[in-house]
N, C-alpha and C. Protein backbone atom coordinates (compact mmCIF):
# COMPACT_ATOMS: atom_id res chain seq x y z
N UNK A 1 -24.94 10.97 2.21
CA UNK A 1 -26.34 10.60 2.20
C UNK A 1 -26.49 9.18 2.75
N UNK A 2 -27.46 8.95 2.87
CA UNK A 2 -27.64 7.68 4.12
C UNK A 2 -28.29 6.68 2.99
N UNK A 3 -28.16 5.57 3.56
CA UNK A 3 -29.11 4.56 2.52
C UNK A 3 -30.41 4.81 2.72
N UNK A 4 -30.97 5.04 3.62
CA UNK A 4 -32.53 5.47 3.60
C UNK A 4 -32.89 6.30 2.86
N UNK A 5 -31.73 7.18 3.07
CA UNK A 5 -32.21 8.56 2.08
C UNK A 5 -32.07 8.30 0.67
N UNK A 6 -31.01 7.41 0.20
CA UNK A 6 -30.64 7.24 -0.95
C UNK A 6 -32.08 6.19 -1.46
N UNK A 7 -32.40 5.09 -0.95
CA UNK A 7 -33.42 4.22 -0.99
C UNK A 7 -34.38 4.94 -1.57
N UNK A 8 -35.36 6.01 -0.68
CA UNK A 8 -36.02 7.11 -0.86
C UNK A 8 -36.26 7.39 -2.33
N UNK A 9 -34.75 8.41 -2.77
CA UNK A 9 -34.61 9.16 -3.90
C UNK A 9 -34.92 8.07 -4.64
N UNK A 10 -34.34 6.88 -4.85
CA UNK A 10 -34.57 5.73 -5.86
C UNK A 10 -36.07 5.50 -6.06
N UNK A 11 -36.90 5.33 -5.21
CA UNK A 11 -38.49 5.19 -5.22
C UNK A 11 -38.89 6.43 -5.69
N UNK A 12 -38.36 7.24 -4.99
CA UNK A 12 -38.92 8.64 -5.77
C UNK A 12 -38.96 9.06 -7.17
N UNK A 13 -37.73 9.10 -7.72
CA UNK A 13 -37.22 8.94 -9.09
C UNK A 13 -38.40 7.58 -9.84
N UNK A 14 -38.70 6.64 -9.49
CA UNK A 14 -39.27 5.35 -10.32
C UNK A 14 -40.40 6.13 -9.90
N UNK A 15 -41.13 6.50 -9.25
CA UNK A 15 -42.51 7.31 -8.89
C UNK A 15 -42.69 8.11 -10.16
N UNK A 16 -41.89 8.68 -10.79
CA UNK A 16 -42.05 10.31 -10.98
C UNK A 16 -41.64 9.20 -12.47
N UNK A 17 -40.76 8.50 -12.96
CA UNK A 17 -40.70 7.73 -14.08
C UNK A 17 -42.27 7.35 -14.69
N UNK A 18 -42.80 6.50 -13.60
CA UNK A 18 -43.91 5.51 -13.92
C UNK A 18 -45.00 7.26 -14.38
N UNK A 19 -44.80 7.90 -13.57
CA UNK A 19 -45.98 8.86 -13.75
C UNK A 19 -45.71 9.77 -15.26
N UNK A 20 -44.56 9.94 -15.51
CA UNK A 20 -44.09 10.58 -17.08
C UNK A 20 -44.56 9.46 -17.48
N UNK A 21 -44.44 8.30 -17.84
CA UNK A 21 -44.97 7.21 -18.54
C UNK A 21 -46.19 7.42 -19.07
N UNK A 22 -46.95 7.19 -18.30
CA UNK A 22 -48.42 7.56 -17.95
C UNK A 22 -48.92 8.80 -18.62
N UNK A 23 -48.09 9.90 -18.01
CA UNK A 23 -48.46 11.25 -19.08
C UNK A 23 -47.88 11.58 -20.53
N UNK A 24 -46.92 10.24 -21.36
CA UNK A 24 -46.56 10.38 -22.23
C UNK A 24 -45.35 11.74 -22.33
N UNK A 25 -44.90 12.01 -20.96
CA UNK A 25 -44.70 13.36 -20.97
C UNK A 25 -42.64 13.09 -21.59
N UNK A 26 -42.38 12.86 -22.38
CA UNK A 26 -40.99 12.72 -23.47
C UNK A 26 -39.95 13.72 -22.57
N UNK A 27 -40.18 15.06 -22.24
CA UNK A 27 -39.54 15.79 -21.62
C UNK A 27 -39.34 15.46 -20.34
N UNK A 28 -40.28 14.78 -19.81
CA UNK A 28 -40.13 14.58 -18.01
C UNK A 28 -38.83 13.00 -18.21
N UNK A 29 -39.79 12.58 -18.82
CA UNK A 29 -38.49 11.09 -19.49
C UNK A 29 -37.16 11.75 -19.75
N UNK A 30 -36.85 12.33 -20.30
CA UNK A 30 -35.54 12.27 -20.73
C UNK A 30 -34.76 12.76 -20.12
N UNK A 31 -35.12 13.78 -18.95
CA UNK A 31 -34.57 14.06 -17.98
C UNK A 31 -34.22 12.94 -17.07
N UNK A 32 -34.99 11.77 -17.16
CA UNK A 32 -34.93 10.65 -15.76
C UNK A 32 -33.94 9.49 -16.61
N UNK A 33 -33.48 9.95 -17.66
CA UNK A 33 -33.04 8.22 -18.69
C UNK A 33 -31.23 8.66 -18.52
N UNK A 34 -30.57 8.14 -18.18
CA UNK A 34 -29.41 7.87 -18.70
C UNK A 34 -28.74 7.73 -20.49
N UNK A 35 -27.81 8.26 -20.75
CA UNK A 35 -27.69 8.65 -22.10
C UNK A 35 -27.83 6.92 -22.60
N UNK A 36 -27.31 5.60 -22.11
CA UNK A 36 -27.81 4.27 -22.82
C UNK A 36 -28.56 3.44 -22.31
N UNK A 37 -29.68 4.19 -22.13
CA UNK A 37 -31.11 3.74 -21.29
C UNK A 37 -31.40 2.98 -22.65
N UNK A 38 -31.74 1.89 -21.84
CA UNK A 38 -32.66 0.80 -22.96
C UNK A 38 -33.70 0.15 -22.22
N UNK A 39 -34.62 0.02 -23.23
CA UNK A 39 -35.82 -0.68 -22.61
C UNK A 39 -36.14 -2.41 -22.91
N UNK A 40 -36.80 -3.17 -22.81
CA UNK A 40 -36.71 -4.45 -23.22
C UNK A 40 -38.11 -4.96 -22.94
N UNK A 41 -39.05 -5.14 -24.08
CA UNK A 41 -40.62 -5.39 -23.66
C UNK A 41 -40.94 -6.68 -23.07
N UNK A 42 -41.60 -6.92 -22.43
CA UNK A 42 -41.95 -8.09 -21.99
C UNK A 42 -42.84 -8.66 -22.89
N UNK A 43 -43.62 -8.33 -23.91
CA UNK A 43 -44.61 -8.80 -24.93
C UNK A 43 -43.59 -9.24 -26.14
N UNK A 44 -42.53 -8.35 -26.24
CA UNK A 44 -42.08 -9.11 -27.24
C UNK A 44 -40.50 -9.48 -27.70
N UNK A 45 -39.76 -8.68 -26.17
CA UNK A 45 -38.09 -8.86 -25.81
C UNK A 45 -37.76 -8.39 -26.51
N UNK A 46 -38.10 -7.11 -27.35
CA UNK A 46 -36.98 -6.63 -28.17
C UNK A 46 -37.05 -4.59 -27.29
N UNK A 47 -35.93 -4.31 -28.06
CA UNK A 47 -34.82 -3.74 -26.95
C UNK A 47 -35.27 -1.82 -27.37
N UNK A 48 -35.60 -1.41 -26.84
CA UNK A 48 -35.43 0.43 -27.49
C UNK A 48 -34.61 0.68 -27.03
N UNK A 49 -33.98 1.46 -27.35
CA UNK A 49 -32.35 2.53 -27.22
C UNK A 49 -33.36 3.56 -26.18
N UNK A 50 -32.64 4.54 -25.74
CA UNK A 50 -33.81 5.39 -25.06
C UNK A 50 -33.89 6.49 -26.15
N UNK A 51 -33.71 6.90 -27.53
CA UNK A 51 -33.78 7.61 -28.54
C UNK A 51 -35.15 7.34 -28.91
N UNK A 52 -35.33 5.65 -28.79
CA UNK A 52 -36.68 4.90 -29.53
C UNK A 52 -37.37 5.20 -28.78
N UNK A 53 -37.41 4.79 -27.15
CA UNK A 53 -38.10 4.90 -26.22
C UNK A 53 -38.77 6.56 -26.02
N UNK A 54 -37.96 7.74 -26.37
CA UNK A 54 -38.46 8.81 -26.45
C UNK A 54 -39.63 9.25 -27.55
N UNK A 55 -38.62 8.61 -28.30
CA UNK A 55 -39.79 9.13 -29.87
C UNK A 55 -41.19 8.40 -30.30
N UNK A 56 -41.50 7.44 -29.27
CA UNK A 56 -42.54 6.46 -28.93
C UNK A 56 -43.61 7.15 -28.47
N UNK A 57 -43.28 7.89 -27.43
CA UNK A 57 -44.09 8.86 -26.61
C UNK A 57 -44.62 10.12 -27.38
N UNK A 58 -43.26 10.88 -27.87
CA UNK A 58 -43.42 12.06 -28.77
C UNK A 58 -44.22 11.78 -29.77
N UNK A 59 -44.46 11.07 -30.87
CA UNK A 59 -45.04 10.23 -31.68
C UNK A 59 -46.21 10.11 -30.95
N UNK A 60 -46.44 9.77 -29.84
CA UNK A 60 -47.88 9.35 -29.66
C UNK A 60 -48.37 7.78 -30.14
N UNK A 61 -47.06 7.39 -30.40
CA UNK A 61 -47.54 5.68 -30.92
C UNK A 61 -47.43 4.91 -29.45
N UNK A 62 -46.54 5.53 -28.54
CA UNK A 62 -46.85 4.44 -26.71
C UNK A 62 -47.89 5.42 -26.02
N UNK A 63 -49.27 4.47 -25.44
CA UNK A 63 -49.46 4.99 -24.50
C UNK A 63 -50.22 4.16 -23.71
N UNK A 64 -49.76 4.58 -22.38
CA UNK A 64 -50.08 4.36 -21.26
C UNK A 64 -51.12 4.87 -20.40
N UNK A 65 -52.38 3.84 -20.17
CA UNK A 65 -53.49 3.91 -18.80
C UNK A 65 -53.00 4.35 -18.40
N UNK A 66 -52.45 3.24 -17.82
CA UNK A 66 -52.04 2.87 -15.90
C UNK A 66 -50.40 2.11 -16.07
N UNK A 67 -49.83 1.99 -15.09
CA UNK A 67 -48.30 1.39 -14.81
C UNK A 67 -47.97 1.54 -12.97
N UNK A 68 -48.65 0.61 -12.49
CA UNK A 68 -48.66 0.61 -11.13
C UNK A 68 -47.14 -0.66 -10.90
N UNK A 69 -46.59 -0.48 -9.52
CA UNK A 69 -45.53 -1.19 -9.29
C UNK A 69 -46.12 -2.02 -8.27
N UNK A 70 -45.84 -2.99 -7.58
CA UNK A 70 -45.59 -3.54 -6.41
C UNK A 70 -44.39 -4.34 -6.29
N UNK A 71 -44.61 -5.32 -4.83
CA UNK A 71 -44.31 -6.30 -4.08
C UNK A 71 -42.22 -6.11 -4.77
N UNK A 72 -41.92 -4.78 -4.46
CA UNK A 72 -40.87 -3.68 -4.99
C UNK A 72 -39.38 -4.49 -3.73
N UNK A 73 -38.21 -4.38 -4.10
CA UNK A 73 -37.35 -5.06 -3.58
C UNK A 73 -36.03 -4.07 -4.14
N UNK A 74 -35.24 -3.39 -3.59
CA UNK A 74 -34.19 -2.16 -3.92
C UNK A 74 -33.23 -3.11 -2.97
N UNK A 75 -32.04 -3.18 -4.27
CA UNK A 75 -30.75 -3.13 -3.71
C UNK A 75 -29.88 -2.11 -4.44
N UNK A 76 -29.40 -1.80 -3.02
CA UNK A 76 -27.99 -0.48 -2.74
C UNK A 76 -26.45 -0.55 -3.50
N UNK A 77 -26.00 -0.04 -4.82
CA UNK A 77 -24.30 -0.65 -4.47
C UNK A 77 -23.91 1.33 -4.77
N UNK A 78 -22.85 1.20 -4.89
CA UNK A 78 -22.28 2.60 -4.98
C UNK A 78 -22.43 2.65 -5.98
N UNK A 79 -23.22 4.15 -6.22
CA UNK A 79 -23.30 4.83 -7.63
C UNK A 79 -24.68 4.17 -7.76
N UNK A 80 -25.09 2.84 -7.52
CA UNK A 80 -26.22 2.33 -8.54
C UNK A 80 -27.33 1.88 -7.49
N UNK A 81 -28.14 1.29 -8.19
CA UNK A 81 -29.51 0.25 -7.67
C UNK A 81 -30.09 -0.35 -7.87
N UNK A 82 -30.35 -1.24 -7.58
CA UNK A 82 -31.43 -2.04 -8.94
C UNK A 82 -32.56 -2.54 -7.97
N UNK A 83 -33.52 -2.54 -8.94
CA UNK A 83 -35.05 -3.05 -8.68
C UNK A 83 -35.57 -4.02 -8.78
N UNK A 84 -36.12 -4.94 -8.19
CA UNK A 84 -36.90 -5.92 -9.01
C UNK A 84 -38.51 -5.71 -8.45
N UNK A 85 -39.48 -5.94 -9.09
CA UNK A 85 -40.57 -6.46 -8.82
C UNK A 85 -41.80 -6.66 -9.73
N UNK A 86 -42.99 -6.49 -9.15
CA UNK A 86 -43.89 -6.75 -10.19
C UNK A 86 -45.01 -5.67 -10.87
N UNK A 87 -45.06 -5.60 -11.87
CA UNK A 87 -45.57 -4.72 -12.97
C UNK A 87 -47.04 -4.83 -13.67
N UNK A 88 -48.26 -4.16 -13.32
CA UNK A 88 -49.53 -3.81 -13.83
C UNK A 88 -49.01 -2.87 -15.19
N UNK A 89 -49.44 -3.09 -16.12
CA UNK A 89 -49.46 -1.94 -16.77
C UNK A 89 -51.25 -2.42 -17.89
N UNK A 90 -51.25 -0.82 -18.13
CA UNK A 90 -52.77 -0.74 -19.04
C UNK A 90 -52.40 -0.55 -20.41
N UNK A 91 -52.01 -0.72 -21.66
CA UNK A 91 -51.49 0.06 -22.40
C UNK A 91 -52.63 0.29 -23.05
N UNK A 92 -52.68 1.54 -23.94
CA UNK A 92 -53.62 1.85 -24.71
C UNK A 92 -53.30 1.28 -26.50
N UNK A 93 -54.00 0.83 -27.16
CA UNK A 93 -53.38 0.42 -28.52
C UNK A 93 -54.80 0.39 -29.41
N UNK A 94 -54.24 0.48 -30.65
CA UNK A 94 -55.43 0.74 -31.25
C UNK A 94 -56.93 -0.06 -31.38
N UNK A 95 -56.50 -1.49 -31.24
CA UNK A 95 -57.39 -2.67 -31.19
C UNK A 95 -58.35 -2.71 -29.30
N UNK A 96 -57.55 -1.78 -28.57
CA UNK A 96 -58.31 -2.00 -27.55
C UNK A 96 -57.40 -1.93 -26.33
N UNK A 97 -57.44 -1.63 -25.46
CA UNK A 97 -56.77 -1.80 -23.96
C UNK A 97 -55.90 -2.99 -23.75
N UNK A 98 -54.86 -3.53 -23.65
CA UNK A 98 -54.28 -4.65 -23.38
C UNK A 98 -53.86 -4.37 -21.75
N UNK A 99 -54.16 -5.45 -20.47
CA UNK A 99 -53.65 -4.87 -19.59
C UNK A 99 -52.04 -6.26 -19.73
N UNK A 100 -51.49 -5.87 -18.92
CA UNK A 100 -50.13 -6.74 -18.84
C UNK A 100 -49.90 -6.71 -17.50
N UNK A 101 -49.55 -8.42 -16.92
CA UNK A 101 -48.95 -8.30 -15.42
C UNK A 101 -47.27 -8.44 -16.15
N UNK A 102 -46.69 -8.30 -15.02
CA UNK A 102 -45.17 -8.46 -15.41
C UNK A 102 -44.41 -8.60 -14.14
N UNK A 103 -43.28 -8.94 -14.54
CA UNK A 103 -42.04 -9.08 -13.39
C UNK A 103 -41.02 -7.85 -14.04
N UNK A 104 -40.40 -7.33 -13.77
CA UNK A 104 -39.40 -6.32 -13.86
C UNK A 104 -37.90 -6.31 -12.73
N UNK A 105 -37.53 -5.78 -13.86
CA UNK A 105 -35.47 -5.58 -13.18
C UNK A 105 -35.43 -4.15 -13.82
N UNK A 106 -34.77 -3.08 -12.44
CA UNK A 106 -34.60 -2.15 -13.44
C UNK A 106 -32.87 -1.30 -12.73
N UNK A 107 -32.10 -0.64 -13.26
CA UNK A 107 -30.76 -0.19 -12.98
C UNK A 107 -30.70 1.16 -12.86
N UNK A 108 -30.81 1.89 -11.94
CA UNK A 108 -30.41 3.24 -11.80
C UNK A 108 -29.37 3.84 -11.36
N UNK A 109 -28.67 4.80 -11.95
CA UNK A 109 -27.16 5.33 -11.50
C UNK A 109 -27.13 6.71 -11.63
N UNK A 110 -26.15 6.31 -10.19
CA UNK A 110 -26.45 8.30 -9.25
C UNK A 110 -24.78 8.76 -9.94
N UNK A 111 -25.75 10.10 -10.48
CA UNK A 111 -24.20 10.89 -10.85
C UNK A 111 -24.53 12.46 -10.48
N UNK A 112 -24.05 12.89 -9.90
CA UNK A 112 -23.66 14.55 -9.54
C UNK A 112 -24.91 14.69 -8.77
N UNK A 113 -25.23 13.64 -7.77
CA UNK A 113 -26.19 13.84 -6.75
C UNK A 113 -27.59 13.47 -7.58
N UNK A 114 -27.83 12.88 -8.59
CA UNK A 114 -29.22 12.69 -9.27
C UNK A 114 -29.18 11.27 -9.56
N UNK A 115 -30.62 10.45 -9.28
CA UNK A 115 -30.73 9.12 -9.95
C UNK A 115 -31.38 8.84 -11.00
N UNK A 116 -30.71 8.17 -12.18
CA UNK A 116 -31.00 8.33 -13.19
C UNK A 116 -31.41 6.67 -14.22
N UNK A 117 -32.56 6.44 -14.47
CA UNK A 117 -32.74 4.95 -15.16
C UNK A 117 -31.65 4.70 -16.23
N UNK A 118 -30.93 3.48 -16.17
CA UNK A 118 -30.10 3.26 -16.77
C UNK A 118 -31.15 1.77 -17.70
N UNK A 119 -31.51 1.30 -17.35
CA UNK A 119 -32.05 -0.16 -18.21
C UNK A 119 -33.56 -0.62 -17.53
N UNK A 120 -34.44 -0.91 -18.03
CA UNK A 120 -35.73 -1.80 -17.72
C UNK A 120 -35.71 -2.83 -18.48
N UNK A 121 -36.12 -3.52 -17.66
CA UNK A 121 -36.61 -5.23 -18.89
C UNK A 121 -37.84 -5.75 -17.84
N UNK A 122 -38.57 -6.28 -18.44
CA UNK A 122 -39.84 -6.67 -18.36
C UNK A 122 -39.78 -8.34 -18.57
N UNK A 123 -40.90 -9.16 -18.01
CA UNK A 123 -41.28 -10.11 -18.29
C UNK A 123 -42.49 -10.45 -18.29
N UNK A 124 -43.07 -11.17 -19.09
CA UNK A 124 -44.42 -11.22 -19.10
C UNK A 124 -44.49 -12.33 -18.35
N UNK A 125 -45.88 -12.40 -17.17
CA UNK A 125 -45.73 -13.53 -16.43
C UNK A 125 -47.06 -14.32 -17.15
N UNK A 126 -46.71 -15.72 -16.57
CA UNK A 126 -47.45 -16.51 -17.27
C UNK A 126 -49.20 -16.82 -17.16
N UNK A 127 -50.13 -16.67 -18.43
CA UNK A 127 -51.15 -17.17 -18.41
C UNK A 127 -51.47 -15.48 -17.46
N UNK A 128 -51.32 -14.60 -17.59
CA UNK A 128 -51.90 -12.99 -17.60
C UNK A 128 -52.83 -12.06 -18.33
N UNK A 129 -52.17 -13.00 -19.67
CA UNK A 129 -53.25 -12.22 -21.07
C UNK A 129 -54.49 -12.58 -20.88
């Protein structure tokens, strides 16, 4: 497979992530997470296992507007990839809509031809709230 193509699948895969997000959809997630997928909030740096990160959704206690990406930057190594860029998200919460800008890093690793999120971490950028 070519790096373009591989590039591709990587955007594709974070496409189809951000959009399970969005639909709360736990099943479309867990197919895309690596067995020690962890997450890391930018509101408050602490860490979900992807066990937590599932049962967030299932639960119905995370949810997500919106989770748009940009100004997106992919580097290539074998097996892996990582992401950086910047992060809109809407969350829904009980007190009211919080939107969040952010910076993001994220790690994906290709096994038996599939790319799979291995880690997200978030940062909250400054003076956003």
């Amino acid at each position: 497979m070519t790096d373009e193509a591989r590039e591709q699948a990587v955007r594709g895969a974070t496409q189809r992530w951000l959009e399970a997000t969005v639909r709360a959809d736990a099943d479309a997630l867990d197919e895309l997470l690596e067995p020690n997928y962890t997450f890391t909030h930018a509101t408050t740096a602490v860490t979900d296992t992807r066990e937590e990160w599932l049962e967030s959704f299932r639960s119905g206690n995370r949810r997500y507007k919106r989770w748009d990406i940009s100004d997106v930057a992919l580097t290539l190594y074998s097996g892996a990839a990582v992401m950086i860029g910047r992060g809109h998200q809407e969350i829904v919460r009980p007190d009211g809509l919080i939107n969040l800008e952010t910076c993001f890093m994220n790690t994906w690793i290709e096994r038996d031809g599939r790319w799979r999120l291995a880690a997200w971490q978030a940062t909250l950028v400054p003076n956003s709230r």
